[in-house]
Protein backbone atom coordinates (compact mmCIF):
# COMPACT_ATOMS: atom_id res chain seq x y z
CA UNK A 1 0.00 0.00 0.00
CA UNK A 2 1.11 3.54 -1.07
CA UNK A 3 2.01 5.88 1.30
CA UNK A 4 -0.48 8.31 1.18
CA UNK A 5 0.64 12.37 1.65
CA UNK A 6 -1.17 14.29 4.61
CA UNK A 7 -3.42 17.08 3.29
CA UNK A 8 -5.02 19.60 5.15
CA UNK A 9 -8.30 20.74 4.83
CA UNK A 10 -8.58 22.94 2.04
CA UNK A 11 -6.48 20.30 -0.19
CA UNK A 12 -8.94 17.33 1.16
CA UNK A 13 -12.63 20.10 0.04
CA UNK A 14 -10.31 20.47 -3.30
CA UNK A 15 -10.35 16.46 -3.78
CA UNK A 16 -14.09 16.13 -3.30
CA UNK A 17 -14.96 19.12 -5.54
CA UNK A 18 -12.43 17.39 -8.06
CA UNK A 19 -14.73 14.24 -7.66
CA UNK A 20 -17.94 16.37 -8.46
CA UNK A 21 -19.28 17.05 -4.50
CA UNK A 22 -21.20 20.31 -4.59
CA UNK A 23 -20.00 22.10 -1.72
CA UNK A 24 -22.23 25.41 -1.10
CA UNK A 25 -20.67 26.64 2.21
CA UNK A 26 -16.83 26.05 2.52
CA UNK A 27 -16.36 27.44 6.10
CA UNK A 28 -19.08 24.58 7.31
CA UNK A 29 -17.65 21.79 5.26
CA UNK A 30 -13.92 22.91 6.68
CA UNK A 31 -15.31 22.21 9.88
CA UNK A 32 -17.32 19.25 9.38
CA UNK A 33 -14.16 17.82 7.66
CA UNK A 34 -12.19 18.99 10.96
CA UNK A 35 -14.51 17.65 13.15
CA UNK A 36 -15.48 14.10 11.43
CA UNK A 37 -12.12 12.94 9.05
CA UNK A 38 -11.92 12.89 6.11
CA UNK A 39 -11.93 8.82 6.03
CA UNK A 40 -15.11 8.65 8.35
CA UNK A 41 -16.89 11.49 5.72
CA UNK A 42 -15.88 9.26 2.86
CA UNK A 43 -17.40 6.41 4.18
CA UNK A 44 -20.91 8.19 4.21
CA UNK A 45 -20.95 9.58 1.07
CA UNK A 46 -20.49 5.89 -0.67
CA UNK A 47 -24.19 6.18 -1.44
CA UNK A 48 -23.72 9.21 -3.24
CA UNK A 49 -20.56 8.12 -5.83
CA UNK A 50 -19.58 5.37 -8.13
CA UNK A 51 -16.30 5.36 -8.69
CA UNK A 52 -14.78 7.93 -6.83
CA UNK A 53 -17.28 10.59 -8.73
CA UNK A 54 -19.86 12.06 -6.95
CA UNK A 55 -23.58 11.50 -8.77
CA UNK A 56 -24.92 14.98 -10.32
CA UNK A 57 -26.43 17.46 -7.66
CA UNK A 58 -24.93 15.49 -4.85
CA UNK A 59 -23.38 17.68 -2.01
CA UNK A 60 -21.57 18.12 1.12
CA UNK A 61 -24.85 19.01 2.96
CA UNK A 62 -26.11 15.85 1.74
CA UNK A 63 -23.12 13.70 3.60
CA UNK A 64 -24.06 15.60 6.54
CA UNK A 65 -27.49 14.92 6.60
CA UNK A 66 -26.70 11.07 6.34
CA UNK A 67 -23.90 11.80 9.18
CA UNK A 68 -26.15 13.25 11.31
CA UNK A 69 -29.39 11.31 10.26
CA UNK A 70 -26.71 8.22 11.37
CA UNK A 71 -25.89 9.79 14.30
CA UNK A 72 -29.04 10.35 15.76
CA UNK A 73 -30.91 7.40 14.41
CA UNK A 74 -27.67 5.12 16.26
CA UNK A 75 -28.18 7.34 19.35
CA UNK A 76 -32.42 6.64 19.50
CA UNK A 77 -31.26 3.12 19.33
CA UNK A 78 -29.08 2.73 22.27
CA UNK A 79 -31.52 4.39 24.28
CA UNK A 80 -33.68 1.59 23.51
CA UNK A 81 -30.99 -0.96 23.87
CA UNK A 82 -29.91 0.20 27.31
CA UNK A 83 -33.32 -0.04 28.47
CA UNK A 84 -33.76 -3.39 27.36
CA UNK A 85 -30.54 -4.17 28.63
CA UNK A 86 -31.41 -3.31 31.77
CA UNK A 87 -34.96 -4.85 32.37
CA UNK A 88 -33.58 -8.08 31.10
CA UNK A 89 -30.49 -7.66 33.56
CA UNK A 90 -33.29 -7.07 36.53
CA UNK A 91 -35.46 -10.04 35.29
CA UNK A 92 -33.08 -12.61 35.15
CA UNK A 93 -31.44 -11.65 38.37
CA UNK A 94 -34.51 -11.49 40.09
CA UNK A 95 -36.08 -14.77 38.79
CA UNK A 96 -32.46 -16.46 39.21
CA UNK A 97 -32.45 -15.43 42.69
CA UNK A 98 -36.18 -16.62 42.83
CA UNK A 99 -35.35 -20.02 42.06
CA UNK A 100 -31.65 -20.31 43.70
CA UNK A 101 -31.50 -17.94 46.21
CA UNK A 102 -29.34 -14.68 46.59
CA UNK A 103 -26.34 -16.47 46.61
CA UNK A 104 -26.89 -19.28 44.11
CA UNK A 105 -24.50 -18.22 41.84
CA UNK A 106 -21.59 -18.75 44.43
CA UNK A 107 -22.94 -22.59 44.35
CA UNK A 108 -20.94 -24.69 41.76
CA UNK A 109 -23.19 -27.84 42.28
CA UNK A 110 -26.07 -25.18 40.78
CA UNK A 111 -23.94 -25.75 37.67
CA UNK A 112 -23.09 -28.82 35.10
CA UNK A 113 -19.67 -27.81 34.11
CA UNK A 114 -17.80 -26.90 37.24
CA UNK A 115 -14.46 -26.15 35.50
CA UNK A 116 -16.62 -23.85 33.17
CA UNK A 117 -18.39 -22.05 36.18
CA UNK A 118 -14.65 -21.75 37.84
CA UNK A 119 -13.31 -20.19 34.94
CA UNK A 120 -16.54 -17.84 34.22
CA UNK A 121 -16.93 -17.02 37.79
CA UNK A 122 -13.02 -16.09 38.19
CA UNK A 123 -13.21 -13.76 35.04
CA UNK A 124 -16.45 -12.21 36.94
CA UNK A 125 -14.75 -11.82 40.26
CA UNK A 126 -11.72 -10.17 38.34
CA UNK A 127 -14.60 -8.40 36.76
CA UNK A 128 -15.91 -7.11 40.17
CA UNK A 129 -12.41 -6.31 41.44
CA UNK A 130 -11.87 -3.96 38.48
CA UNK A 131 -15.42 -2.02 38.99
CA UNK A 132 -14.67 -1.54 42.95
CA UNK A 133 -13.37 1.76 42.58
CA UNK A 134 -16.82 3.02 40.15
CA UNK A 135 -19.33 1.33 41.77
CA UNK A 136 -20.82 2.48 44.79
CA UNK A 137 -23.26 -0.71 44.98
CA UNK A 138 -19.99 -3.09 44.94
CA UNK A 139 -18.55 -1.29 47.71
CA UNK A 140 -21.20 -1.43 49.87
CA UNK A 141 -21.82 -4.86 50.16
CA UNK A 142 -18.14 -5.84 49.88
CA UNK A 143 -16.49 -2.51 52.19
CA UNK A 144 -19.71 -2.00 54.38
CA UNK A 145 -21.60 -5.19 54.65
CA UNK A 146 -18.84 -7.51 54.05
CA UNK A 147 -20.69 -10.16 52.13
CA UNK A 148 -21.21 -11.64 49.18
CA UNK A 149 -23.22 -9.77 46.55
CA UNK A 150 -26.55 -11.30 46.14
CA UNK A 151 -27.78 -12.02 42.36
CA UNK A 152 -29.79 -9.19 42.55
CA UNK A 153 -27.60 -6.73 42.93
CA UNK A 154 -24.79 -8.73 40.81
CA UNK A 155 -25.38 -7.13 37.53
CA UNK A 156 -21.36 -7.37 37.33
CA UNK A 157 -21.78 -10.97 37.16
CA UNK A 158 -24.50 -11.62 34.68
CA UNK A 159 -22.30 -12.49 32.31
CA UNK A 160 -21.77 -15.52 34.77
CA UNK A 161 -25.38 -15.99 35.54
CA UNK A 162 -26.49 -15.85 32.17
CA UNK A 163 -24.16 -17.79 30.40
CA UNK A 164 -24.12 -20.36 33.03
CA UNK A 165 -27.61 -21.00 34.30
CA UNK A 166 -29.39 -20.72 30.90
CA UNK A 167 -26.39 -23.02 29.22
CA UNK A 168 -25.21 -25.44 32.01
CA UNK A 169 -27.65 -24.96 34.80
CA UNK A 170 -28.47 -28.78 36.25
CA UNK A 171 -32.32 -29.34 35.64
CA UNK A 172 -34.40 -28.92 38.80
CA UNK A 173 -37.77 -30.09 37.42
C-alpha cells in the first residue's frame, strides 16, 4: 500500500470538488471535515458516488445529513438498547435469585460444568475487582456489609449468571 501524503483541509474540500461534491458553504464543510475525518466522511458519502465521482447534484450538505441522520438514528437506538438491557439484567437476576437464592450463583453444584463455572466465575470476580473503585453498589456490600453480593444486585456478574444457568444450569424439574 502507497504511502499516502497528509493534506489539510482545504487540499482534502479540493479532492471532493475534483470528484464532483457540490460544496455550497466552505467554512461549514472545513469544519465538518475537521470535526469528522476525512476517512469517516468518505465512508458516508459511498451512497452518493460510483467510482470515486460524486452523482450529479450530490453535495456536502447531503453527507451531513446522512452523518447526522446516522448519528441520531444510532443514538435513539441505544436508548432503547440500554433499556432493554437493563430490564432483562433485573429479570433474570430477580427470577435467578427466585429459584436459587441470593447467593446461588456462588454454588458450583447449581452448575453442570464446574471447571466452566470456575473459569466464568473467576473472570467475573476479576470483573468485580476492576469495577470496585466506580461502583458504589460493589462497595457497599463488599467494604460496608462484608458479604457476598446477592444475584440481585450482581449485575457485574450476569455475564456468569447468564451464560451459566441458561447453558449449564443442572435441571431442577
Amino acid at each position: 500500500m502507497a504511502d499516502k501524503e497528509f493534506k489539510k483541509i482545504d487540499e482534502q474540500l479540493d479532492i471532493l470538488k475534483s470528484r464532483g461534491l457540490i460544496i455550497n458553504d466552505v467554512n461549514k464543510a472545513k469544519e465538518f471535515l475537521l470535526k469528522n475525518n476525512y476517512y469517516r466522511v468518505s465512508g458516508y458519502s459511498l451512497t452518493l458516488r460510483q467510482n470515486d465521482v460524486f452523482y450529479p447534484n450530490a453535495s456536502m450538505q447531503n453527507i451531513s445529513d446522512i452523518y447526522n441522520f446516522d448519528h441520531e438514528f444510532r443514538h435513539i437506538l441505544l436508548k432503547y438498547i440500554e433499556i432493554i438491557e437493563v430490564s432483562l439484567k433485573s429479570i433474570y437476576a430477580y427470577e435467578l435469585t427466585r429459584a436459587y437464592g441470593p447467593t446461588g450463583y456462588l454454588d458450583a453444584a447449581n452448575f453442570t460444568d464446574e471447571k466452566q463455572y470456575e473459569k466464568t466465575f473467576n473472570k467475573a470476580e476479576k470483573q468485580k475487582l476492576e469495577r470496585l473503585p466506580h461502583e458504589l453498589y460493589l462497595k457497599h456490600f463488599i467494604e460496608e456489609r462484608q458479604e457476598p453480593i446477592p444475584s440481585g444486585h450482581m449485575l457485574i456478574c450476569l455475564q456468569l449468571l447468564i451464560y451459566l444457568f441458561f447453558t449449564r444450569l443442572r435441571s431442577r424439574a
